[in-house]
Protein backbone atom coordinates (compact mmCIF):
# COMPACT_ATOMS: atom_id res chain seq x y z
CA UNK A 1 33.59 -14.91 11.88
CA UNK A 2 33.40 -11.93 9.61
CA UNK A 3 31.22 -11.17 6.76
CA UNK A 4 33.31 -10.38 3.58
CA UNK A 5 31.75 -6.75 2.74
CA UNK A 6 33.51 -7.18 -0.78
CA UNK A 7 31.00 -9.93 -2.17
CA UNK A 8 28.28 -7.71 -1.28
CA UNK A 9 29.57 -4.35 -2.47
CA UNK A 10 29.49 -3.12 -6.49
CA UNK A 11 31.33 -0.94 -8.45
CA UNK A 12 29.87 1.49 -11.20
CA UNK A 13 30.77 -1.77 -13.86
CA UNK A 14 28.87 -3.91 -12.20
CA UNK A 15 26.09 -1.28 -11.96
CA UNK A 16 26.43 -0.54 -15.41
CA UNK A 17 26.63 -3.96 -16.40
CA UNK A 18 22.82 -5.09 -15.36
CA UNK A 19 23.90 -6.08 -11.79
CA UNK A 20 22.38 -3.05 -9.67
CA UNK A 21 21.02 0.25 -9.91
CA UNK A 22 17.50 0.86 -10.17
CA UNK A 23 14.64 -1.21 -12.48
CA UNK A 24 14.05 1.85 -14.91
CA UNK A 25 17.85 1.41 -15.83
CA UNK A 26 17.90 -1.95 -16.35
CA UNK A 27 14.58 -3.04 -17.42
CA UNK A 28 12.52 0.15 -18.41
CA UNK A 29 9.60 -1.99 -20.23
CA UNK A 30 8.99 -3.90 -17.14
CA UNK A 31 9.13 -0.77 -14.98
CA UNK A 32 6.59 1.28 -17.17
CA UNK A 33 4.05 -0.79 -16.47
CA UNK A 34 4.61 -1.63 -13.22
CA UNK A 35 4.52 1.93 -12.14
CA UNK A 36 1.20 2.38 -14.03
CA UNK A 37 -0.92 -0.88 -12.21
CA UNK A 38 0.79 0.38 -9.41
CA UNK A 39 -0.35 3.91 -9.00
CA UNK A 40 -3.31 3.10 -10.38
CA UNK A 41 -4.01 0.46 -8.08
CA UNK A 42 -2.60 3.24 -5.24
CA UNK A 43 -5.21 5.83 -6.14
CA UNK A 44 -8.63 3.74 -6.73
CA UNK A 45 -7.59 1.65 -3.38
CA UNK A 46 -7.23 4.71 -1.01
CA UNK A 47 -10.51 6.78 -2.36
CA UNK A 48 -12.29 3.03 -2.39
CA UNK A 49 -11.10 2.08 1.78
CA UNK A 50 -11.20 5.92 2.45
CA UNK A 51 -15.38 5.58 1.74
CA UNK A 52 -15.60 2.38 3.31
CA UNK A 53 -14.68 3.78 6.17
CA UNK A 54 -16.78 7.08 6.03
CA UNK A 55 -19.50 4.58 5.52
CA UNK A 56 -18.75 2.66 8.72
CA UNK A 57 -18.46 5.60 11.01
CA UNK A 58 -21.77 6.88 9.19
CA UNK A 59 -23.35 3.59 10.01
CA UNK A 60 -22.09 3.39 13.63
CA UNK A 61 -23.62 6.18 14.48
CA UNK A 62 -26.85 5.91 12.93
CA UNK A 63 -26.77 2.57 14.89
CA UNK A 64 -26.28 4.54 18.17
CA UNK A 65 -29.03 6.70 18.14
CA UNK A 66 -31.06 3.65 17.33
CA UNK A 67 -30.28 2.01 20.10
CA UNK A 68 -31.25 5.04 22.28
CA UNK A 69 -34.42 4.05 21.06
CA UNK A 70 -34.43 0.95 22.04
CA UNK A 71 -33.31 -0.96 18.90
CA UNK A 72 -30.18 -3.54 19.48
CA UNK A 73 -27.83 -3.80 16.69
CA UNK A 74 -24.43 -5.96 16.71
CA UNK A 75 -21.45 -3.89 15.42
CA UNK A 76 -18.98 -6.56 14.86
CA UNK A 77 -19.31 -7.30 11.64
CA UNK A 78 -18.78 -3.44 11.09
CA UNK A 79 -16.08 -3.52 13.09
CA UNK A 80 -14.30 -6.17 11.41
CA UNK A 81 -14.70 -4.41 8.00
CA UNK A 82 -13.35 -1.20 9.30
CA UNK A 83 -10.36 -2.67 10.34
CA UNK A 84 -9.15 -4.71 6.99
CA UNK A 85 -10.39 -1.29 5.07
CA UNK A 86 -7.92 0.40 7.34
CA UNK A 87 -4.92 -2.01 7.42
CA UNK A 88 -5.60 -2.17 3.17
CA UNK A 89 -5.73 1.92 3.56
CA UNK A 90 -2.15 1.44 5.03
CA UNK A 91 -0.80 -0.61 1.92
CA UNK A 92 -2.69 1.48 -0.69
CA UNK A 93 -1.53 4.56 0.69
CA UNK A 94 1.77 4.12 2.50
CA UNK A 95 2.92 0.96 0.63
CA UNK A 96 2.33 1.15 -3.13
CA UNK A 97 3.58 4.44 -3.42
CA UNK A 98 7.09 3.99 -1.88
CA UNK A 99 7.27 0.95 -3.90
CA UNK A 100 7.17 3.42 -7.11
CA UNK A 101 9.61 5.56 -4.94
CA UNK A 102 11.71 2.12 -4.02
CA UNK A 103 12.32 1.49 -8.19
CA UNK A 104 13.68 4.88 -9.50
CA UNK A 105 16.11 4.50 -6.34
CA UNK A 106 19.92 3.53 -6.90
């Protein structure tokens, strides 16, 4: 059974007609503002994971040379914080910003 490519493919009247091209052609008050929460959102979340996890490492290792002394200290909790900073790192700085590539796209 074959696919008919012809319900899925658009020529330049559909395009021009509101049926494809990119958001900022068909909708530019919607897009403006996107972009904006967006990018903001993009920036503050990178700088904001990027020093949680500075603070993590810095923490991990004044936790080591505590427990060369002889102090005990459970880094799980740490860990677990790292690793949603990180994967949220990955959104905020991979993610959001080829979504604001993905809408000026054709």
């Amino acid at each position: 059974m074959e696919f008919p490519l012809e319900m899925i493919e658009m020529n330049d009247s559909e395009v021009a007609g509101g049926q494809g091209g990119s958001l900022y052609s068909r909708k530019p008050v919607v897009a403006a503002p996107y972009v904006g929460v967006l990018g903001v959102a993009a920036v503050v979340g990178t700088l904001g994971n990027l020093i949680v996890i500075i603070t993590v490492i810095i923490k991990y290792f004044q936790s080591r040379q505590q427990r060369t002394a002889g102090t005990c200290s459970n880094d799980t909790g740490r860990a677990l914080i790292a690793n949603l900073a990180l994967s949220d790192l990955v959104v905020t700085a991979v993610i959001n910003p080829l979504a604001i590539a993905g809408l000026s796209v054709n």
